[in-house]
PDB file of N, CA and C in Angstrom:
ATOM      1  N   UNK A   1      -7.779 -71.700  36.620  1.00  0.00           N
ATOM      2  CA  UNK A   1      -8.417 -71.418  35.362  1.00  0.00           C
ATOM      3  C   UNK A   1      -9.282 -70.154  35.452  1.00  0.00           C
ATOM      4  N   UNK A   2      -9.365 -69.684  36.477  1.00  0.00           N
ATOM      5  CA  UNK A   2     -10.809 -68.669  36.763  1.00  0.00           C
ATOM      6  C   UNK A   2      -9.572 -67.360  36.741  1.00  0.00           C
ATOM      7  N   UNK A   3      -8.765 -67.443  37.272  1.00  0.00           N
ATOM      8  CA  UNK A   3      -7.821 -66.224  37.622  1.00  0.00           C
ATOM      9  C   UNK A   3      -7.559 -65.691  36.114  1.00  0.00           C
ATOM     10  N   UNK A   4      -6.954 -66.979  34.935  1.00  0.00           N
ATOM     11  CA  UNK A   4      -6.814 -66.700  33.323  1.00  0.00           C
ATOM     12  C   UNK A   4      -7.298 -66.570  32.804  1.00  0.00           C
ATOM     13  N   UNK A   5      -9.339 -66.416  33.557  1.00  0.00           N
ATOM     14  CA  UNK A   5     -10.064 -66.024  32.686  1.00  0.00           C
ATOM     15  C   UNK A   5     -10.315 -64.745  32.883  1.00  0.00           C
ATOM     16  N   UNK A   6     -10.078 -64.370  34.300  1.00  0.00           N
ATOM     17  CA  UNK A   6     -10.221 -63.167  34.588  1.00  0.00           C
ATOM     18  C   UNK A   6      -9.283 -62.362  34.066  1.00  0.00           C
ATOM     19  N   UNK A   7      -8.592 -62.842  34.385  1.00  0.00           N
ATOM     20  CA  UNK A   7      -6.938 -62.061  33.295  1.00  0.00           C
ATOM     21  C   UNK A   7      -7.074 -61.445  31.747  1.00  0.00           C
ATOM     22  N   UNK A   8      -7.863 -62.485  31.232  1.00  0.00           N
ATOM     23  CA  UNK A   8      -8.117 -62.080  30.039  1.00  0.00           C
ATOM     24  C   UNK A   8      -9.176 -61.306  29.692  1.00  0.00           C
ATOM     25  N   UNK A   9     -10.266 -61.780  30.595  1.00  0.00           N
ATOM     26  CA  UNK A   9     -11.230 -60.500  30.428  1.00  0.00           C
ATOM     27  C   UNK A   9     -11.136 -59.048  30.581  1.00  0.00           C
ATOM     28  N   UNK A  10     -10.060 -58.949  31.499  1.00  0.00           N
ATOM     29  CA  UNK A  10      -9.394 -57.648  31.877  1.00  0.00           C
ATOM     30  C   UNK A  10      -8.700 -57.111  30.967  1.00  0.00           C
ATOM     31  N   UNK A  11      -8.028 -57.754  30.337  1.00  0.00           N
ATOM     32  CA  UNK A  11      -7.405 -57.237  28.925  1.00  0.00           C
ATOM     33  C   UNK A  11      -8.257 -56.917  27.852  1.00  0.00           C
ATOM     34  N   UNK A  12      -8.823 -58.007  27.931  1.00  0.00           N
ATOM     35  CA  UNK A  12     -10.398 -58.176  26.504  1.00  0.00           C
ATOM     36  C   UNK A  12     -10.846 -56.437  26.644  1.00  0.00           C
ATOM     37  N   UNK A  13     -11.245 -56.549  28.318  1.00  0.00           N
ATOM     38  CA  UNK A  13     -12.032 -55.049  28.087  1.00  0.00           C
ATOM     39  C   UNK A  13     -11.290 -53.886  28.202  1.00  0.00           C
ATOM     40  N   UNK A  14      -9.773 -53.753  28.648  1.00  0.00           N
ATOM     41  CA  UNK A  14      -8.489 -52.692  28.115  1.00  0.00           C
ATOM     42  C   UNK A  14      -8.887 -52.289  26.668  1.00  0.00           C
ATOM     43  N   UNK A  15      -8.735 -53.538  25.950  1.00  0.00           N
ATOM     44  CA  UNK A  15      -8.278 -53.369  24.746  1.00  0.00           C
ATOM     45  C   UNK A  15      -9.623 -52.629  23.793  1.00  0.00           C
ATOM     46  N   UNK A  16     -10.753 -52.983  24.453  1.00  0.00           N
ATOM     47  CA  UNK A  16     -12.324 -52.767  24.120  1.00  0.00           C
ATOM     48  C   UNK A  16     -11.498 -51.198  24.220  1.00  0.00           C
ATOM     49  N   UNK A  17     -11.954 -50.710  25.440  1.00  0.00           N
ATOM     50  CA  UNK A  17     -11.892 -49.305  25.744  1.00  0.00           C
ATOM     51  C   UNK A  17     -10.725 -48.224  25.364  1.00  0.00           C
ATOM     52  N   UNK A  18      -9.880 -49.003  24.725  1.00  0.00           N
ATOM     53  CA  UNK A  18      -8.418 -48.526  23.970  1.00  0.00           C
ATOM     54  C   UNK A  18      -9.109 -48.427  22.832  1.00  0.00           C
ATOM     55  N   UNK A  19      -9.413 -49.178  21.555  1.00  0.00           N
ATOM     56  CA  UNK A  19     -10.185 -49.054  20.378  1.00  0.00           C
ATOM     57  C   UNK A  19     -11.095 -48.637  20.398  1.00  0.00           C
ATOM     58  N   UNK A  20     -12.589 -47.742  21.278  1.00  0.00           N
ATOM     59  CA  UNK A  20     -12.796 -46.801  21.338  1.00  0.00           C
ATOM     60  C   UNK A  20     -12.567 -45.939  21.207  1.00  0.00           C
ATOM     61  N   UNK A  21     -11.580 -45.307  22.282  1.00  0.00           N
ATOM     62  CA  UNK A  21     -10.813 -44.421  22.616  1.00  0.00           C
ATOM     63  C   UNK A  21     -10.480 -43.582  21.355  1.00  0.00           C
ATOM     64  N   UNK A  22      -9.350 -44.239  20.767  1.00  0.00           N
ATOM     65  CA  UNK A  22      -8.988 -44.239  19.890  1.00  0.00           C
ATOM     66  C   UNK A  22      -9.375 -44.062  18.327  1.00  0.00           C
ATOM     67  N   UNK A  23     -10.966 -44.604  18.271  1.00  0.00           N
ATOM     68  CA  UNK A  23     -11.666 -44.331  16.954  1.00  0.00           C
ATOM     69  C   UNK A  23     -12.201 -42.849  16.778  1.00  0.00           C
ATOM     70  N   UNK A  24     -13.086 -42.395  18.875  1.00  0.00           N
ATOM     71  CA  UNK A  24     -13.562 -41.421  18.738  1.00  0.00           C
ATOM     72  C   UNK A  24     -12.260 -39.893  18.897  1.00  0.00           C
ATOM     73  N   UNK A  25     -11.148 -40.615  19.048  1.00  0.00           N
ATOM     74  CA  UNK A  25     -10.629 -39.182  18.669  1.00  0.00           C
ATOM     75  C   UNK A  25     -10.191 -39.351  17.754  1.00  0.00           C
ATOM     76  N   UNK A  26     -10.152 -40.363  16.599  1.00  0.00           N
ATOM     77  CA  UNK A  26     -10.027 -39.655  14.972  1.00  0.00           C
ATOM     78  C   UNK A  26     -10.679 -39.101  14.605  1.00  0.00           C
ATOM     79  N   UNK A  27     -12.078 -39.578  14.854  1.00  0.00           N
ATOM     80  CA  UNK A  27     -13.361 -38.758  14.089  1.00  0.00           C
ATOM     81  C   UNK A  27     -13.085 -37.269  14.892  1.00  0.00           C
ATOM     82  N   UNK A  28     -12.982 -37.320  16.148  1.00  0.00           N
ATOM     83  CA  UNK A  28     -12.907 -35.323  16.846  1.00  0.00           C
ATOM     84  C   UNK A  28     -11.494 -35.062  15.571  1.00  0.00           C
ATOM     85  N   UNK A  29     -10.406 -35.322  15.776  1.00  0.00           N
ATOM     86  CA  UNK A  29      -9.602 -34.591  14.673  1.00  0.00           C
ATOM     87  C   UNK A  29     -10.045 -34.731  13.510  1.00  0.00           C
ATOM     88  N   UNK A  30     -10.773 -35.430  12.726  1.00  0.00           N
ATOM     89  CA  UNK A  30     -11.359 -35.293  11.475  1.00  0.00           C
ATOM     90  C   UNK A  30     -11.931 -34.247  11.053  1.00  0.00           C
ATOM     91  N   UNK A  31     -13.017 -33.925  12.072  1.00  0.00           N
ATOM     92  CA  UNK A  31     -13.748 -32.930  12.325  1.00  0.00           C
ATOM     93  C   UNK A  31     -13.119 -31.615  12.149  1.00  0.00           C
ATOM     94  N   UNK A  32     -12.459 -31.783  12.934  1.00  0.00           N
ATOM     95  CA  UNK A  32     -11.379 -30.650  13.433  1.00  0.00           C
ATOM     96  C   UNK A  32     -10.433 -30.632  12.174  1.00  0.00           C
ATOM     97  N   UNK A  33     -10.409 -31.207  11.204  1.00  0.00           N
ATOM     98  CA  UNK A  33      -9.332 -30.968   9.582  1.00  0.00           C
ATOM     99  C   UNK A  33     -10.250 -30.312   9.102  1.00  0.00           C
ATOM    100  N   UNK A  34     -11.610 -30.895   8.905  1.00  0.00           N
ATOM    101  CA  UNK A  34     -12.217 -30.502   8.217  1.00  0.00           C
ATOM    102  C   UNK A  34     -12.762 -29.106   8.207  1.00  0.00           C
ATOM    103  N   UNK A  35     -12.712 -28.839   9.687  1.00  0.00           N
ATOM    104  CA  UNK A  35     -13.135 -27.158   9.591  1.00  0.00           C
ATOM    105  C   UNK A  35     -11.737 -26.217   9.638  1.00  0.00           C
ATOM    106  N   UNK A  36     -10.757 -26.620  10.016  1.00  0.00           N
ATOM    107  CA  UNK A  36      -9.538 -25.690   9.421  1.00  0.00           C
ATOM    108  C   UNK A  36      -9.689 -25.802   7.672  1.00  0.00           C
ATOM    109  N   UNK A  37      -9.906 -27.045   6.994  1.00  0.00           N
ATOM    110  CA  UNK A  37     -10.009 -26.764   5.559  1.00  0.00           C
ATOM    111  C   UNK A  37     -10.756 -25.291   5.235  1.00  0.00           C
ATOM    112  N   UNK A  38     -12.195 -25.900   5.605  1.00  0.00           N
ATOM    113  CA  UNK A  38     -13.475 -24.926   5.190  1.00  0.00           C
ATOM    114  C   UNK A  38     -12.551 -22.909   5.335  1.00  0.00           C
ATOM    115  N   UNK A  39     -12.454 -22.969   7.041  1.00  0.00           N
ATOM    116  CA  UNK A  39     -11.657 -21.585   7.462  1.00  0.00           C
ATOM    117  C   UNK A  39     -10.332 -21.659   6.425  1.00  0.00           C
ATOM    118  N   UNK A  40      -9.570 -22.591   6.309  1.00  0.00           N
ATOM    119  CA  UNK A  40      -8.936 -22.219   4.993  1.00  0.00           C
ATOM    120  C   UNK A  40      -9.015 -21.510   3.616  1.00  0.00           C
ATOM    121  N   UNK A  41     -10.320 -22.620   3.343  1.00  0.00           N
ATOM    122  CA  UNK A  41     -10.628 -21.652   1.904  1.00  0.00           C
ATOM    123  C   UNK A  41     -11.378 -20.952   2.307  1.00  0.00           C
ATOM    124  N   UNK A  42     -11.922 -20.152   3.180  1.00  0.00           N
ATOM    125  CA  UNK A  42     -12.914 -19.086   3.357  1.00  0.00           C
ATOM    126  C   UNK A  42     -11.487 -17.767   3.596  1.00  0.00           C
ATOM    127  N   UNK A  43     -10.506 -18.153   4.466  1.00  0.00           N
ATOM    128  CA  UNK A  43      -9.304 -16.684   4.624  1.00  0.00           C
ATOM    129  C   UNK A  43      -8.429 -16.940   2.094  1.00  0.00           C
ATOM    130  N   UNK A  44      -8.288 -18.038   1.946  1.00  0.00           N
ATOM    131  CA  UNK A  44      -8.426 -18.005   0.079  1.00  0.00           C
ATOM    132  C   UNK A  44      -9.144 -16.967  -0.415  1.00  0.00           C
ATOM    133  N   UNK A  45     -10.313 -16.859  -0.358  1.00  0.00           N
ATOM    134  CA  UNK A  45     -11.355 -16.429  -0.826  1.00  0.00           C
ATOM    135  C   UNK A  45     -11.315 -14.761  -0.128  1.00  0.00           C
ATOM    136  N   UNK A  46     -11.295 -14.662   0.381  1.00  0.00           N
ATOM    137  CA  UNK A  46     -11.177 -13.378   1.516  1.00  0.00           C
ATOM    138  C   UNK A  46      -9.950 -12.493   0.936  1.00  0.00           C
ATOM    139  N   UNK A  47      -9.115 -13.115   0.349  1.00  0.00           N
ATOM    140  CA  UNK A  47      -7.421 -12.573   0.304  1.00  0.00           C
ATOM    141  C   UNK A  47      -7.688 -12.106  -1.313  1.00  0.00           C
ATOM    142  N   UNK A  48      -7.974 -13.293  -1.910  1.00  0.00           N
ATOM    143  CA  UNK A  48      -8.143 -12.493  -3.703  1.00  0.00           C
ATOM    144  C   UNK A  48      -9.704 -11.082  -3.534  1.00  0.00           C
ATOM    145  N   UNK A  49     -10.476 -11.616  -2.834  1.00  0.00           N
ATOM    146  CA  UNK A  49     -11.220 -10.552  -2.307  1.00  0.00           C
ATOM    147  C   UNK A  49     -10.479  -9.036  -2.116  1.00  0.00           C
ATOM    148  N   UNK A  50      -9.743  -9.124  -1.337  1.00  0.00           N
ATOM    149  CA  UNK A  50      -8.699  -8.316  -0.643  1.00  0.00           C
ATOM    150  C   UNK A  50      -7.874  -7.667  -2.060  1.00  0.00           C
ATOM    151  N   UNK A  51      -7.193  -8.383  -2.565  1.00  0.00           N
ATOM    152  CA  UNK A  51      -6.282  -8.301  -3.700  1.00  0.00           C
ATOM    153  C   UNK A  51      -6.735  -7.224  -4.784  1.00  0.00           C
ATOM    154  N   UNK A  52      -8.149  -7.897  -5.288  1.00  0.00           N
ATOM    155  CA  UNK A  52      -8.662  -7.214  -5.762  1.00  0.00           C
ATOM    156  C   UNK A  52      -9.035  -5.602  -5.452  1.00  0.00           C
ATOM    157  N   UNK A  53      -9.450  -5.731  -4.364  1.00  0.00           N
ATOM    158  CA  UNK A  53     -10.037  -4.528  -4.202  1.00  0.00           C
ATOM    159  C   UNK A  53      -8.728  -3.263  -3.937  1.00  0.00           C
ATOM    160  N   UNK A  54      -7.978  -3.811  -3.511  1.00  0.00           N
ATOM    161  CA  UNK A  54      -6.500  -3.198  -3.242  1.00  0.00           C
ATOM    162  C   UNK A  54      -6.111  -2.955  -4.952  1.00  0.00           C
ATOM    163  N   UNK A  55      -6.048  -3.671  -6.149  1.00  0.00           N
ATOM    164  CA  UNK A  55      -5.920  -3.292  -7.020  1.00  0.00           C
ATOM    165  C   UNK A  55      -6.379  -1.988  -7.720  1.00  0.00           C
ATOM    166  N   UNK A  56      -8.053  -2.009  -7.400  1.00  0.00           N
ATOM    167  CA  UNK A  56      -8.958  -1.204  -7.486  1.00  0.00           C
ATOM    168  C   UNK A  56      -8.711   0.528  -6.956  1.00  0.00           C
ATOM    169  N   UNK A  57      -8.343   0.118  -5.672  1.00  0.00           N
ATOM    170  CA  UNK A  57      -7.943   1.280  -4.707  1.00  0.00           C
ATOM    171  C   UNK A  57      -6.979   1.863  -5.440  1.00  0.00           C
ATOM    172  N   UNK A  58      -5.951   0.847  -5.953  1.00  0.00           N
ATOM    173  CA  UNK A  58      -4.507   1.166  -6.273  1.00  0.00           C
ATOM    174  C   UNK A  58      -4.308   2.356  -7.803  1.00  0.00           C
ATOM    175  N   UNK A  59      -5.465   2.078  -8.728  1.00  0.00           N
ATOM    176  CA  UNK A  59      -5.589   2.431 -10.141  1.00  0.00           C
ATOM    177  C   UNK A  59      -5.018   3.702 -10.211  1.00  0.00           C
ATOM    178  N   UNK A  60      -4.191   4.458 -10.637  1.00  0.00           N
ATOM    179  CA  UNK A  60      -3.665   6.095 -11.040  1.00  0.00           C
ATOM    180  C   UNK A  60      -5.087   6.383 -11.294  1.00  0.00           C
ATOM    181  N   UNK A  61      -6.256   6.261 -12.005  1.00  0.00           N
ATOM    182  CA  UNK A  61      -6.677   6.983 -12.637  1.00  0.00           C
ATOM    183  C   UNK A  61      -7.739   7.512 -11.411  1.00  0.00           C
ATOM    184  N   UNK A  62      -8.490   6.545 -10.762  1.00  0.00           N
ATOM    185  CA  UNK A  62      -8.636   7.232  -9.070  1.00  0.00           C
ATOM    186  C   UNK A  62      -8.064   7.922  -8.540  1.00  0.00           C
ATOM    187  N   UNK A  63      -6.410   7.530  -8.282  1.00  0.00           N
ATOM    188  CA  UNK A  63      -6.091   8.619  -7.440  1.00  0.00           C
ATOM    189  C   UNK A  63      -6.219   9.955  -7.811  1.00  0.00           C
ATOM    190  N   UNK A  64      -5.642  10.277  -9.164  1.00  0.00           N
ATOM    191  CA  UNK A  64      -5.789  11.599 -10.107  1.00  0.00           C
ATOM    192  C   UNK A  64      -6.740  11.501  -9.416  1.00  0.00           C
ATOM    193  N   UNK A  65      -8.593  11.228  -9.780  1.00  0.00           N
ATOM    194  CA  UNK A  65      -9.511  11.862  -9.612  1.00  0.00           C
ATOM    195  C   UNK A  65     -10.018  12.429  -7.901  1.00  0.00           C
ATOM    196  N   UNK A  66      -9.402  11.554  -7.078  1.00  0.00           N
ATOM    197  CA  UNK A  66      -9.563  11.492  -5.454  1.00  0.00           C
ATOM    198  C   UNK A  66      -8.541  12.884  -5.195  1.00  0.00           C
ATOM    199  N   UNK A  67      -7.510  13.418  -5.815  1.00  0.00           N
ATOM    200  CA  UNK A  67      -6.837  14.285  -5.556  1.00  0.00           C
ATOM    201  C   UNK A  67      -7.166  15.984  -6.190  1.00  0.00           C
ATOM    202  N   UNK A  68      -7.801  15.182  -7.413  1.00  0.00           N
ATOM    203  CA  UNK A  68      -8.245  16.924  -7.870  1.00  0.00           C
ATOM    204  C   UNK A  68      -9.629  17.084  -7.178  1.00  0.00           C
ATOM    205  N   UNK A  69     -10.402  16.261  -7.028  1.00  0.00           N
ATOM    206  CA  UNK A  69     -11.866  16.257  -6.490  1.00  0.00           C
ATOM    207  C   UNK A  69     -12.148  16.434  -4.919  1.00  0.00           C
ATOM    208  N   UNK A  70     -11.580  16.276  -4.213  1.00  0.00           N
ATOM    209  CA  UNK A  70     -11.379  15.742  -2.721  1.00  0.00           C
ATOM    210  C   UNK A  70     -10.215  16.726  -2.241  1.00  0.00           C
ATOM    211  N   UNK A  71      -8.868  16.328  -2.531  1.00  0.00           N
ATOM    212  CA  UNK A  71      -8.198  17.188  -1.351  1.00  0.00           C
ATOM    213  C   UNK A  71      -7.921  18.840  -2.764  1.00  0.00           C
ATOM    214  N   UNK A  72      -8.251  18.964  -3.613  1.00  0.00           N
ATOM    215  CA  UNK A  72      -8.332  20.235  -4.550  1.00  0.00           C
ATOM    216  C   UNK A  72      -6.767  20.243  -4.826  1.00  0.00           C
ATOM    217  N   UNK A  73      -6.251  19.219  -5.354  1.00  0.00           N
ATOM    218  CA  UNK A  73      -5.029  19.204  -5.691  1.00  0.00           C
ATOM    219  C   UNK A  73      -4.835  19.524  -7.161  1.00  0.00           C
ATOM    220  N   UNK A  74      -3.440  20.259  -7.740  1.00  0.00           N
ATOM    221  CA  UNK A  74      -3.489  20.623  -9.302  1.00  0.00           C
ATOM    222  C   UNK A  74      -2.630  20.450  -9.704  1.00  0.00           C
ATOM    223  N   UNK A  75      -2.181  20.096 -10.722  1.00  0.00           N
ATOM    224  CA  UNK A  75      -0.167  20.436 -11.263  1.00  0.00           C
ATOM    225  C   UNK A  75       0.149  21.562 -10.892  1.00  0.00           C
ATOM    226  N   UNK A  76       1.100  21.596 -10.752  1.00  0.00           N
ATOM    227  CA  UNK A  76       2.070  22.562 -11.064  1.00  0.00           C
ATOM    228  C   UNK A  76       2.434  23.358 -11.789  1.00  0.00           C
ATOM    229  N   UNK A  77       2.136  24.673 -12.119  1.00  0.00           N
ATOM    230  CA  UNK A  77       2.551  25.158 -13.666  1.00  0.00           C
ATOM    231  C   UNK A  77       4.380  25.635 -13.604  1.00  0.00           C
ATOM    232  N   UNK A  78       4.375  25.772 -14.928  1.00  0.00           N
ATOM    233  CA  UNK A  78       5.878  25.608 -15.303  1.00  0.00           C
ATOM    234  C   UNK A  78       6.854  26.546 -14.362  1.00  0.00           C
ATOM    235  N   UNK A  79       5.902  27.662 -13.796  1.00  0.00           N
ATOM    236  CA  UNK A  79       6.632  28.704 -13.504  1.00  0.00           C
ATOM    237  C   UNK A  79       6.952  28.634 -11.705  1.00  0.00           C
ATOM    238  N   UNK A  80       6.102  27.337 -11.001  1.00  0.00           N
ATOM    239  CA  UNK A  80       6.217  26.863  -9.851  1.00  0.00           C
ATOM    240  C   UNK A  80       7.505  25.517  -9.791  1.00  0.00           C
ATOM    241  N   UNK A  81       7.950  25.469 -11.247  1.00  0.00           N
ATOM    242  CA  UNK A  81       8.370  24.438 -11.500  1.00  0.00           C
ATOM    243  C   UNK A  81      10.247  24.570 -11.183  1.00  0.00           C
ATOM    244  N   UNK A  82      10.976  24.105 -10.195  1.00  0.00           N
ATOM    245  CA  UNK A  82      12.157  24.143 -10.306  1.00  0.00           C
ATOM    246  C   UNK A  82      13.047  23.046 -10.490  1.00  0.00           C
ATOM    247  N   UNK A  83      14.341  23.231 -11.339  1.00  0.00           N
ATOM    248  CA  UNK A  83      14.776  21.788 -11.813  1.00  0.00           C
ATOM    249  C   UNK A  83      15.530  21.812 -11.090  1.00  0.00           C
ATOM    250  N   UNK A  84      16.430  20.838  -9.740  1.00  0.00           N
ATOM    251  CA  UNK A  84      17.592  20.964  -9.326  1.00  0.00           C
ATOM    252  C   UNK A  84      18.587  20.411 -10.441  1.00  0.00           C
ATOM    253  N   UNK A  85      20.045  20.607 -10.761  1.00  0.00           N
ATOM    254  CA  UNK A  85      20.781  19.954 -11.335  1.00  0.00           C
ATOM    255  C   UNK A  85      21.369  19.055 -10.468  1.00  0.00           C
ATOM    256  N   UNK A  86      22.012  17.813 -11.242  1.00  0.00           N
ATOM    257  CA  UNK A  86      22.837  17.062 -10.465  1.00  0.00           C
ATOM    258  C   UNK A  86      24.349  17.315 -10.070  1.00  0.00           C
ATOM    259  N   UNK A  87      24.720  17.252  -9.028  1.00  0.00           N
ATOM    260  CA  UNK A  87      25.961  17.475  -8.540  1.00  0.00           C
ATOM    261  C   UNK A  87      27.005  16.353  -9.034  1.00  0.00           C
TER     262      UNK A  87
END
């Protein structure tokens, strides 16, 4: 009777230290979802950030002004102007 109690206590406390085990690494991966979420929506947030400002960059009416102002760029007048024809 002492050997089946021991038997079982041995299991009793397996099973103890298995359901531990086991609780505290859900909560570590919980953890661990929860801050890939957060870094999720923080690279979200970062990208329309991004988007935007790339829109901004993107506008014709900047570049016109970044090109006549900055590198002293001008049209072309008519007489610099050559048409190739198509072959």
């Amino acid at each position: 009777m002492t050997r089946v109690n021991l038997v079982l206590l041995a299991v009793l406390v397996a099973c103890a230290l298995s359901l531990v085990t086991s609780r505290h690494q859900a909560r570590r991966l919980f953890v661990e979802l929860t801050k890939a979420q957060a870094e999720a929506r923080a690279y979200d947030i970062e990208y329309g950030q991004l988007q935007l400002e790339q829109s901004t960059w993107g506008m014709p009416a900047r570049i016109e002004k970044v090109a006549r102002e900055q590198l002293r760029m001008q049209l072309p007048t008519p007489s610099r102007t050559e048409v190739v024809p198509l072959k």
